[in-house]
PDB file of N, CA and C in Angstrom:
ATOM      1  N   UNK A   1     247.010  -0.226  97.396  1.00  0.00           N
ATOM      2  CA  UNK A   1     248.343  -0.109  97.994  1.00  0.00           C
ATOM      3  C   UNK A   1     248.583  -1.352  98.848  1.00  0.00           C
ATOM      4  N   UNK A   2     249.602  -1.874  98.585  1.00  0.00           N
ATOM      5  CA  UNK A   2     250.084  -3.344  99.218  1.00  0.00           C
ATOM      6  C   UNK A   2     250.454  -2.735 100.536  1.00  0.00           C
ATOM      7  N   UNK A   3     250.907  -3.644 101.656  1.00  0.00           N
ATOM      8  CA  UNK A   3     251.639  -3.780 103.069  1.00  0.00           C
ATOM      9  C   UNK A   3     252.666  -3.054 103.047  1.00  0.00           C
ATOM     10  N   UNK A   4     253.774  -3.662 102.260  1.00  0.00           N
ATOM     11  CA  UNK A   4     254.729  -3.036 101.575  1.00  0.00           C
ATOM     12  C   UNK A   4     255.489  -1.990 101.562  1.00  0.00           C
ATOM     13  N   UNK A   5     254.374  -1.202 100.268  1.00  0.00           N
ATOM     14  CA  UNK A   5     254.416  -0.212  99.745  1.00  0.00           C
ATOM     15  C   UNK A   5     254.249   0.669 101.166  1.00  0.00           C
ATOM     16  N   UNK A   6     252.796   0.679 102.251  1.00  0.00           N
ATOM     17  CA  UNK A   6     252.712   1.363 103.297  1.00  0.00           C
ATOM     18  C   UNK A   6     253.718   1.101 104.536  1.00  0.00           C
ATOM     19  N   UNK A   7     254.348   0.006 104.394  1.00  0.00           N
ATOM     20  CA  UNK A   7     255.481   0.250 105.129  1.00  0.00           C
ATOM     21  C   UNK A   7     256.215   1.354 104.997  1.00  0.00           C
ATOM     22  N   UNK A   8     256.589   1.297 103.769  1.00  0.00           N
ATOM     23  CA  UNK A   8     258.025   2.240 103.444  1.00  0.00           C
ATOM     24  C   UNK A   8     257.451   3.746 103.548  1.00  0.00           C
ATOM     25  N   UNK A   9     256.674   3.472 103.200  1.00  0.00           N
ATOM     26  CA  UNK A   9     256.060   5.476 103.137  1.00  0.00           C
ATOM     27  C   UNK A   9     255.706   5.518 104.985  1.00  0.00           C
ATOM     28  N   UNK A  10     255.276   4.938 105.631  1.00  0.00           N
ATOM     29  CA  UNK A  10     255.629   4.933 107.159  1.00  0.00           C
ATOM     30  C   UNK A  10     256.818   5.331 107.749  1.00  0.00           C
ATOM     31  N   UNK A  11     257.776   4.644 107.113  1.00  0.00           N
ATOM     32  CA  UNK A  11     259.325   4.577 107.222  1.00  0.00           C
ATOM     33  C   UNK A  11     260.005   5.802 107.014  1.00  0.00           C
ATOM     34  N   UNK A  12     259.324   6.260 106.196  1.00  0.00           N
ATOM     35  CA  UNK A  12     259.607   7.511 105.117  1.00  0.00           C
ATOM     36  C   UNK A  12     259.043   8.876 106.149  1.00  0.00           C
ATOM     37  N   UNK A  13     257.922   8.608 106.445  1.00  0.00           N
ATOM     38  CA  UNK A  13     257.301   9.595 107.073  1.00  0.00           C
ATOM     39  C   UNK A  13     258.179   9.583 108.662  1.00  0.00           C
ATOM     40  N   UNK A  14     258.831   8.749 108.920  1.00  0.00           N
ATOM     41  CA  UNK A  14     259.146   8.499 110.646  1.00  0.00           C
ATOM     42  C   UNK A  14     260.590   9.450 110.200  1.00  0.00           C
ATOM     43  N   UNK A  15     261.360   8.648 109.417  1.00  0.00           N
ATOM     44  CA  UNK A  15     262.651   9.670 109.135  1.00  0.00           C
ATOM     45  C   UNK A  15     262.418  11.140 108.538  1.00  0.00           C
ATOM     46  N   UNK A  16     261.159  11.501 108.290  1.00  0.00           N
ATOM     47  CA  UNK A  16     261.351  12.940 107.634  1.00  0.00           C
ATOM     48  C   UNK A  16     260.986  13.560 109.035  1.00  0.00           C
ATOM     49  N   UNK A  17     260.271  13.061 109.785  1.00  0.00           N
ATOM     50  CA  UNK A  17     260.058  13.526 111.625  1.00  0.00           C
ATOM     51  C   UNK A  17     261.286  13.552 112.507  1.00  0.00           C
ATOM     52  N   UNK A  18     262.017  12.780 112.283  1.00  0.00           N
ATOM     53  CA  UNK A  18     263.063  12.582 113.088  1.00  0.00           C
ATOM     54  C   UNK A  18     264.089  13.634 112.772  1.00  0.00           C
ATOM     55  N   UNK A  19     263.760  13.884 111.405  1.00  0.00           N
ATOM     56  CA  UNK A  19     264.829  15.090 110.844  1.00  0.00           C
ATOM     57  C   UNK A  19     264.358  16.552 111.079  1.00  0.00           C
ATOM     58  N   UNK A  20     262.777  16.871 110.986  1.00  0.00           N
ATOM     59  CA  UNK A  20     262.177  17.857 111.356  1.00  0.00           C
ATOM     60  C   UNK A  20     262.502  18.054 112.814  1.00  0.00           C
ATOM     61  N   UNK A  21     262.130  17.365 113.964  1.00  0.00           N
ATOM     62  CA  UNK A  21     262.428  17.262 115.097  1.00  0.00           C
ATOM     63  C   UNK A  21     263.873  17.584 115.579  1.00  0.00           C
ATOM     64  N   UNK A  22     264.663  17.059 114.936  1.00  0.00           N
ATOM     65  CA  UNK A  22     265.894  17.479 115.130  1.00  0.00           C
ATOM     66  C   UNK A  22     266.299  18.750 114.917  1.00  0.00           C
ATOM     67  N   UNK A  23     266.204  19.343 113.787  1.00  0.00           N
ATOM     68  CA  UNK A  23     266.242  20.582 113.258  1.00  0.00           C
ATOM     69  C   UNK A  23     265.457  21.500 114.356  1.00  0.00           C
ATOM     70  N   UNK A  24     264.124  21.414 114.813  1.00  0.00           N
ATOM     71  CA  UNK A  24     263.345  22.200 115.236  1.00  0.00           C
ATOM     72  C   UNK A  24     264.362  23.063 116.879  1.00  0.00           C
ATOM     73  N   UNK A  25     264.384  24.264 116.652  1.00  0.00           N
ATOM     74  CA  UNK A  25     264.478  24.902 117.807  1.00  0.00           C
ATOM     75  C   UNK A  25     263.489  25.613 118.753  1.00  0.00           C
ATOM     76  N   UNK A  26     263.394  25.324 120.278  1.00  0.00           N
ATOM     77  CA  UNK A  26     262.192  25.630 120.995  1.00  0.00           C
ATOM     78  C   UNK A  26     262.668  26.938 122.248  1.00  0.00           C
ATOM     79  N   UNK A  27     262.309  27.842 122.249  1.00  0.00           N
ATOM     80  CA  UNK A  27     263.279  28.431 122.830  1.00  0.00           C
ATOM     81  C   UNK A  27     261.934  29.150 124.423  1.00  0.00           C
ATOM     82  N   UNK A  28     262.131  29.090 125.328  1.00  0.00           N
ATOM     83  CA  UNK A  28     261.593  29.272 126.298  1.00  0.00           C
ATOM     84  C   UNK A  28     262.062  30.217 127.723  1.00  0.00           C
ATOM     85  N   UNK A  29     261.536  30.889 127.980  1.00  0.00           N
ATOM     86  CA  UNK A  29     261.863  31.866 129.582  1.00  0.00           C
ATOM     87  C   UNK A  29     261.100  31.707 130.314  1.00  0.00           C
ATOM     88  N   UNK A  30     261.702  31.832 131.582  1.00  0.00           N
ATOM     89  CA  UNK A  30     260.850  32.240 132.662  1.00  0.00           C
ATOM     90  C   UNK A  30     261.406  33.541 133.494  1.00  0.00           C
ATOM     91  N   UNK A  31     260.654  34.572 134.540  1.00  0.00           N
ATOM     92  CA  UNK A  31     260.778  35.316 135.018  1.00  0.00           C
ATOM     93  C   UNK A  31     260.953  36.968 134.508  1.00  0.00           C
ATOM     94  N   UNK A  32     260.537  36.921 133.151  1.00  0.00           N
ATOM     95  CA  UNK A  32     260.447  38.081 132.282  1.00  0.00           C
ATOM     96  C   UNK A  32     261.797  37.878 131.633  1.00  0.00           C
ATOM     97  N   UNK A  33     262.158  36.583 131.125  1.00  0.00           N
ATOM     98  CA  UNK A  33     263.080  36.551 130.351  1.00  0.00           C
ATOM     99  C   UNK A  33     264.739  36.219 131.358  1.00  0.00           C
ATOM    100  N   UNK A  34     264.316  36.412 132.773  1.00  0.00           N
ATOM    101  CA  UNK A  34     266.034  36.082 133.159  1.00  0.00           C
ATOM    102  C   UNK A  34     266.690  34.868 133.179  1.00  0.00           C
ATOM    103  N   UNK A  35     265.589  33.956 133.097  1.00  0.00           N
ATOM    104  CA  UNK A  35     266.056  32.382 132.168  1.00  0.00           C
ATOM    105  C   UNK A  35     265.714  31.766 130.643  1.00  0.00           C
ATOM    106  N   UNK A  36     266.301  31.446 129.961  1.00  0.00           N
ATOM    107  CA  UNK A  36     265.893  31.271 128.705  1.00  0.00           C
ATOM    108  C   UNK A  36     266.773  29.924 128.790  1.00  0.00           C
ATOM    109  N   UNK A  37     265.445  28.981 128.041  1.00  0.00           N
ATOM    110  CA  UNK A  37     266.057  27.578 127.207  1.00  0.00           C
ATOM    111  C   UNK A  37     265.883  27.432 126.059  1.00  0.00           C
ATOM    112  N   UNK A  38     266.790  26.895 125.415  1.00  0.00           N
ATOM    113  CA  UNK A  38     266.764  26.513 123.968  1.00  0.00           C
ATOM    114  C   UNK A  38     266.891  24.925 124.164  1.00  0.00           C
ATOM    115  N   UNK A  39     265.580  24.202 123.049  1.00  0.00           N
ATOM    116  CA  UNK A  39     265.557  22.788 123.458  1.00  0.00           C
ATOM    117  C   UNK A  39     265.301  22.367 121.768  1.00  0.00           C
ATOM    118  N   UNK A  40     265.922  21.356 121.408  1.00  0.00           N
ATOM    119  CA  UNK A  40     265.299  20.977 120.274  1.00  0.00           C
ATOM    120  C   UNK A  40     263.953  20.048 120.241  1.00  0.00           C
ATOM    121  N   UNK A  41     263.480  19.550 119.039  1.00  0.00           N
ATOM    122  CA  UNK A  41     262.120  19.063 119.290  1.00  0.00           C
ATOM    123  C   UNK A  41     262.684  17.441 119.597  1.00  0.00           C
ATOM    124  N   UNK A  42     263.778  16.969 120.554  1.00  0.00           N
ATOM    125  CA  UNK A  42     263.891  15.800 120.762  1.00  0.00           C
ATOM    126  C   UNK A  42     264.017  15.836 122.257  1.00  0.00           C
ATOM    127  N   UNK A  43     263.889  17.269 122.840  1.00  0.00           N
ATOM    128  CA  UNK A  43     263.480  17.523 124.422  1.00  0.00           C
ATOM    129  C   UNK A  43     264.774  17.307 124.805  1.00  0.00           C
ATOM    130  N   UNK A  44     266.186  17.799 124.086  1.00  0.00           N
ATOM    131  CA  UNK A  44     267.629  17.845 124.466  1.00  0.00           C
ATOM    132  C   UNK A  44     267.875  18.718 124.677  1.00  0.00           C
ATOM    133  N   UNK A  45     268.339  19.489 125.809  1.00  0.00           N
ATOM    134  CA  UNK A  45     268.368  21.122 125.717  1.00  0.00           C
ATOM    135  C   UNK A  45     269.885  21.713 125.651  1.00  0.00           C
ATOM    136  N   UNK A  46     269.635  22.150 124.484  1.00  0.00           N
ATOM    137  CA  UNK A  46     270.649  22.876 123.660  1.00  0.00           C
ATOM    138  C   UNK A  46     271.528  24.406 124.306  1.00  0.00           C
ATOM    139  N   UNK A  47     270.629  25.040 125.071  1.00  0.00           N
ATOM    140  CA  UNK A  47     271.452  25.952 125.549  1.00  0.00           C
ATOM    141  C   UNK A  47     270.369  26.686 126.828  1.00  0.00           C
ATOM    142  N   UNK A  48     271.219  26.999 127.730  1.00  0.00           N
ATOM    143  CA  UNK A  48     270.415  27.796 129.044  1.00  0.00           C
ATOM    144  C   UNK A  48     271.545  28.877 129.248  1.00  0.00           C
ATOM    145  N   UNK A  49     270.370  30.533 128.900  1.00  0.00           N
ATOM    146  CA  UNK A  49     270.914  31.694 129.319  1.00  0.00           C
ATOM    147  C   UNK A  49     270.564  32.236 130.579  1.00  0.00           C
ATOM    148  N   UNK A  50     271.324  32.449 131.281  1.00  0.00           N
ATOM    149  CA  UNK A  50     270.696  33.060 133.257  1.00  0.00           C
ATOM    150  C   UNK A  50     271.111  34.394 133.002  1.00  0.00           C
ATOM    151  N   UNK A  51     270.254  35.679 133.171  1.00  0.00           N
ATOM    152  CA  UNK A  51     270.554  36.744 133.191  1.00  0.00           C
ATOM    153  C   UNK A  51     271.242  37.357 134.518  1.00  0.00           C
ATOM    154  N   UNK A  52     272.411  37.966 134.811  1.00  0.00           N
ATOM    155  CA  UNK A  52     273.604  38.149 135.678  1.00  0.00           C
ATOM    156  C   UNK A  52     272.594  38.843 136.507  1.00  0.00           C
ATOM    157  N   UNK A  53     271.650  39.255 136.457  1.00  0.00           N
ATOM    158  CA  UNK A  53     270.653  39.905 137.474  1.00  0.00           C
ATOM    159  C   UNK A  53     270.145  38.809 138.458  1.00  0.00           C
ATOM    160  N   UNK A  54     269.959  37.715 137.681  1.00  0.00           N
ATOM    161  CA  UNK A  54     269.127  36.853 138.752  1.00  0.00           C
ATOM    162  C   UNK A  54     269.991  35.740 139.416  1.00  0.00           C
ATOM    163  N   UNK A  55     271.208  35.992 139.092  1.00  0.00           N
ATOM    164  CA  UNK A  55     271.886  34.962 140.144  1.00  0.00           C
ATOM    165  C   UNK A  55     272.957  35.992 141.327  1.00  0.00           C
ATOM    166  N   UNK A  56     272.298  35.144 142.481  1.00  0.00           N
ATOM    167  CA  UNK A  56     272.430  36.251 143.795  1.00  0.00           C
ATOM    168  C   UNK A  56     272.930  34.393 145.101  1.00  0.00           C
ATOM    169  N   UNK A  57     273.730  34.655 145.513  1.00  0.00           N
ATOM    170  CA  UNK A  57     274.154  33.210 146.237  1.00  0.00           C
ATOM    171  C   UNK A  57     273.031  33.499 147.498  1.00  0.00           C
ATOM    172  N   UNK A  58     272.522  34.927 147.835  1.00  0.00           N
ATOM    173  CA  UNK A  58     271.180  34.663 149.005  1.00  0.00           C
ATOM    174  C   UNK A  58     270.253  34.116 148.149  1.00  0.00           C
ATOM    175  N   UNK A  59     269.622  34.087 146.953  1.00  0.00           N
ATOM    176  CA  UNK A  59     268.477  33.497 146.586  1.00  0.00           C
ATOM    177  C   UNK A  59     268.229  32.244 145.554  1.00  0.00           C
ATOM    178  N   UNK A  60     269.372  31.583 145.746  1.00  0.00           N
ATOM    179  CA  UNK A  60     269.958  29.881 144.925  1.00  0.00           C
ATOM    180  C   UNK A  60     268.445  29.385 144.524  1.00  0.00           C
ATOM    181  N   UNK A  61     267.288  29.113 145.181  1.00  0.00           N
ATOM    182  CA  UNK A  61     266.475  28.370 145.300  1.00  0.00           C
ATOM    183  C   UNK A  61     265.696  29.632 144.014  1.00  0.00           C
ATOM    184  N   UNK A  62     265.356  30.444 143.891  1.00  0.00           N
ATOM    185  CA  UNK A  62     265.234  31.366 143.114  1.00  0.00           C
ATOM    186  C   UNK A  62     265.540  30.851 141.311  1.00  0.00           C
ATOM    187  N   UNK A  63     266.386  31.363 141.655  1.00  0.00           N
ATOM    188  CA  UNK A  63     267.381  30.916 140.341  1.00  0.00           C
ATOM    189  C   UNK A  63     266.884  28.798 140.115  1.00  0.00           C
ATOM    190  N   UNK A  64     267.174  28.595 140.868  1.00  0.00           N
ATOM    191  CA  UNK A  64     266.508  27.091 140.489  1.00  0.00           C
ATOM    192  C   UNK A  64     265.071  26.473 140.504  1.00  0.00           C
ATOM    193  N   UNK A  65     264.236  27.375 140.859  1.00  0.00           N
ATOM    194  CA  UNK A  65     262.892  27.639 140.120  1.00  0.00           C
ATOM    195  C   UNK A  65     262.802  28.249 139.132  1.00  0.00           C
ATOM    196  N   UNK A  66     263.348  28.866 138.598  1.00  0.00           N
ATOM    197  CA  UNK A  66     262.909  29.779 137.419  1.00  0.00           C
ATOM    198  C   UNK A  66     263.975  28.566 136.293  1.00  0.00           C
ATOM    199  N   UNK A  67     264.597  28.222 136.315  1.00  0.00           N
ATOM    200  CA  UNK A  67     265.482  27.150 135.314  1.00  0.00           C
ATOM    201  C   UNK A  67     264.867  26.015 135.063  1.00  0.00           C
ATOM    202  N   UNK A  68     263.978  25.179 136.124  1.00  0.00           N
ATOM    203  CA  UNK A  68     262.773  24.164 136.399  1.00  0.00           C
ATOM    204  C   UNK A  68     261.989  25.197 135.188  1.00  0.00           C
ATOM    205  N   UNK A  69     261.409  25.827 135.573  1.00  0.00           N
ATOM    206  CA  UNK A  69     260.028  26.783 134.709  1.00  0.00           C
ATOM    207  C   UNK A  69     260.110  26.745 133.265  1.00  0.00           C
ATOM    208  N   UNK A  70     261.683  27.341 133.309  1.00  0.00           N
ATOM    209  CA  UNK A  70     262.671  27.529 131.683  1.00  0.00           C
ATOM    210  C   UNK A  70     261.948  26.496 130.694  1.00  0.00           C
ATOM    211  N   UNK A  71     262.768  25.030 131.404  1.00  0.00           N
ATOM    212  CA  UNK A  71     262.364  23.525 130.509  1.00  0.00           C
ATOM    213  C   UNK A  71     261.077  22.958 130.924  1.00  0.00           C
ATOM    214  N   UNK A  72     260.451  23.166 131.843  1.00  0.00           N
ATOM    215  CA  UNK A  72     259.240  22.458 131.738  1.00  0.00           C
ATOM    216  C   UNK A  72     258.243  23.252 130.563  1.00  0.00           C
ATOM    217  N   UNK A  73     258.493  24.385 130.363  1.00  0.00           N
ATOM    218  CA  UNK A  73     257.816  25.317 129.066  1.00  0.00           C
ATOM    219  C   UNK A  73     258.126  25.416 127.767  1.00  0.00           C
ATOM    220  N   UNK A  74     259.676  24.401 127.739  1.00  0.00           N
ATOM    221  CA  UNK A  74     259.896  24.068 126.652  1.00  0.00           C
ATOM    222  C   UNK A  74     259.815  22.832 125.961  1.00  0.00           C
ATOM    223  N   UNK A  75     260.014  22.018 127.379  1.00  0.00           N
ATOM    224  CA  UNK A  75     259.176  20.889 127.428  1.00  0.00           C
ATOM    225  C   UNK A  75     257.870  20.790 126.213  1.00  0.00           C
ATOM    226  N   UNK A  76     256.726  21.473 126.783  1.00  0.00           N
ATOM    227  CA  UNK A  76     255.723  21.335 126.447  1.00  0.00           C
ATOM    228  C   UNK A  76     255.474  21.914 125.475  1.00  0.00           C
ATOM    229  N   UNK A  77     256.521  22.516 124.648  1.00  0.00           N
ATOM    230  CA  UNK A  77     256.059  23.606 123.430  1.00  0.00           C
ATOM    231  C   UNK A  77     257.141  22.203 122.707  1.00  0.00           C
ATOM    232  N   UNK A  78     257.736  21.805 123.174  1.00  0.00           N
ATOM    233  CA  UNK A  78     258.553  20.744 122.516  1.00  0.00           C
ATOM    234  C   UNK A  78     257.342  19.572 122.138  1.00  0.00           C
ATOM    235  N   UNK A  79     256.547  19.034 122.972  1.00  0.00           N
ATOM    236  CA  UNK A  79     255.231  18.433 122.845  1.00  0.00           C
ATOM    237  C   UNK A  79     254.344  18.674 122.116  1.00  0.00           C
ATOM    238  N   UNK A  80     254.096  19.699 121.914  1.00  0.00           N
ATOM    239  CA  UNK A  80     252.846  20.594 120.980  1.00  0.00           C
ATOM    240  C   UNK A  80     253.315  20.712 119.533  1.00  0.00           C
ATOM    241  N   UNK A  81     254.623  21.121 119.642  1.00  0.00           N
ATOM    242  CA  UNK A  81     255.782  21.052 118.128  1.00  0.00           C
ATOM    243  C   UNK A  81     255.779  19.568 117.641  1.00  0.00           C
ATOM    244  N   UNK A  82     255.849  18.612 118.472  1.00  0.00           N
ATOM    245  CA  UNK A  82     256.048  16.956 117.937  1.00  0.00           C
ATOM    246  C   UNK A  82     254.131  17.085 117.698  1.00  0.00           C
ATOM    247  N   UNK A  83     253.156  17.460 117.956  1.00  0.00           N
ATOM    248  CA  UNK A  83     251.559  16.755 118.187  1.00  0.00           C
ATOM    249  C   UNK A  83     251.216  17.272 116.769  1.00  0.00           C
ATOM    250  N   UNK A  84     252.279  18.667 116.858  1.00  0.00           N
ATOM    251  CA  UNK A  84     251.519  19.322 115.075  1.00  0.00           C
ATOM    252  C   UNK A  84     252.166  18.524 113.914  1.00  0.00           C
ATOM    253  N   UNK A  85     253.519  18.322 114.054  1.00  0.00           N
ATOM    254  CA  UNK A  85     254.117  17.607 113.086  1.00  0.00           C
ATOM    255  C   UNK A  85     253.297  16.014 112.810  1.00  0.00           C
ATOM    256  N   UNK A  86     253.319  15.582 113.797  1.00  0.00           N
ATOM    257  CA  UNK A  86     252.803  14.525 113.813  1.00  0.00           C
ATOM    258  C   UNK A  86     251.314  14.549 112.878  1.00  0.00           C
ATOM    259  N   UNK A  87     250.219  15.531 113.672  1.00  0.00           N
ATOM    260  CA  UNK A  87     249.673  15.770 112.665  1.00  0.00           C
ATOM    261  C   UNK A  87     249.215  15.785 110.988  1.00  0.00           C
ATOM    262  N   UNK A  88     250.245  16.802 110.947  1.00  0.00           N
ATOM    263  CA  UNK A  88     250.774  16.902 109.413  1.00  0.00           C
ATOM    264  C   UNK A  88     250.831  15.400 108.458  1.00  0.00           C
ATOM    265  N   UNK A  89     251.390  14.696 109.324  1.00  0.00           N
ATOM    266  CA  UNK A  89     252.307  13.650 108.630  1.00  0.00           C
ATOM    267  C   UNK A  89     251.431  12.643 108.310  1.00  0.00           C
ATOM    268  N   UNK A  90     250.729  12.621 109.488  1.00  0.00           N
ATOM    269  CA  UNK A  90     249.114  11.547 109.395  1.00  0.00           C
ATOM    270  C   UNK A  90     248.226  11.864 108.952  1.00  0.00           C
ATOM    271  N   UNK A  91     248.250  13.135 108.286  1.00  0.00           N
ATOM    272  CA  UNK A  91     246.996  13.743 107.486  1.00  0.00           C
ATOM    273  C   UNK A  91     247.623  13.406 105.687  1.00  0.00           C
ATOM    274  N   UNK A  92     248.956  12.851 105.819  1.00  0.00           N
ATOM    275  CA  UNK A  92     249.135  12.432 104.420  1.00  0.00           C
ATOM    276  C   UNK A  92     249.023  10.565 104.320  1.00  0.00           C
ATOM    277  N   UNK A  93     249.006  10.065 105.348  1.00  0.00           N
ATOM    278  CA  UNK A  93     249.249   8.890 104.940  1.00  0.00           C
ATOM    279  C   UNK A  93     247.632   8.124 104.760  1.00  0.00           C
ATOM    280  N   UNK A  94     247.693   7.762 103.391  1.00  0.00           N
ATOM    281  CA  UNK A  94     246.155   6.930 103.527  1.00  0.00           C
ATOM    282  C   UNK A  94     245.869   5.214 104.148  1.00  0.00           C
ATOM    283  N   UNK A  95     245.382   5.199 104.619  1.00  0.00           N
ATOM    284  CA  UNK A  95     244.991   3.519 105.495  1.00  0.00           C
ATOM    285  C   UNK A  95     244.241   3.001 104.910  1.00  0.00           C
ATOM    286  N   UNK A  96     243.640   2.046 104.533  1.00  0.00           N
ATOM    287  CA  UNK A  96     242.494   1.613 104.205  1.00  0.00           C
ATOM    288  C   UNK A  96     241.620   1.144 105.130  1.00  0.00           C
ATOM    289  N   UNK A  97     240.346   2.027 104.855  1.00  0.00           N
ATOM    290  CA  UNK A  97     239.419   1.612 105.742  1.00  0.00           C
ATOM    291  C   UNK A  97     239.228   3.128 107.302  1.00  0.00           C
ATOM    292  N   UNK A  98     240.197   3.834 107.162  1.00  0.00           N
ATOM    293  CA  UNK A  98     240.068   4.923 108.081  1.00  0.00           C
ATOM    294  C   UNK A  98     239.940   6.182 107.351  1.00  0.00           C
TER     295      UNK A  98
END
């Protein structure tokens, strides 16, 4: 296999990630569910549900810990979703010499 040739199948493999990633939905709560994020696998977050229970104007700081919690957990499932794909993708491409 020429330079080339492993370019393009590189190329190939980066846009079929970029499209998986995009597509991918990550969906995350905190507090038994009274925050929920939806993030795609490009760590853009697509939608935040606050359950009418947990927003109270005495406990603001409340409610804005548990929304922090939401995306940092989707965050990281957003991370783990890109480490497997990634995976995948490098378990098809052959190198020479690795």
């Amino acid at each position: 296999m020429n330079i080339q040739q492993m370019m393009k199948q590189a190329q190939q493999m980066q846009e079929r990630l970029q499209k998986q990633m995009s597509e991918l939905r990550i969906e995350a709560t905190a507090g038994g569910g009274m925050v929920t994020v939806v993030m795609n696998g490009h760590k853009q977050i697509q939608k935040i549900t606050i359950d009418p229970e947990v927003v109270s104007k005495d406990d603001v700081e409340m409610l804005q810990d548990l929304i922090i919690a939401a995306i940092n957990d989707a965050h990281r499932k957003a991370e783990e979703a890109l480490a497997s794909q990634m995976g995948g993708l490098m378990g098809g491409l052959k190198m020479p010499g690795m």
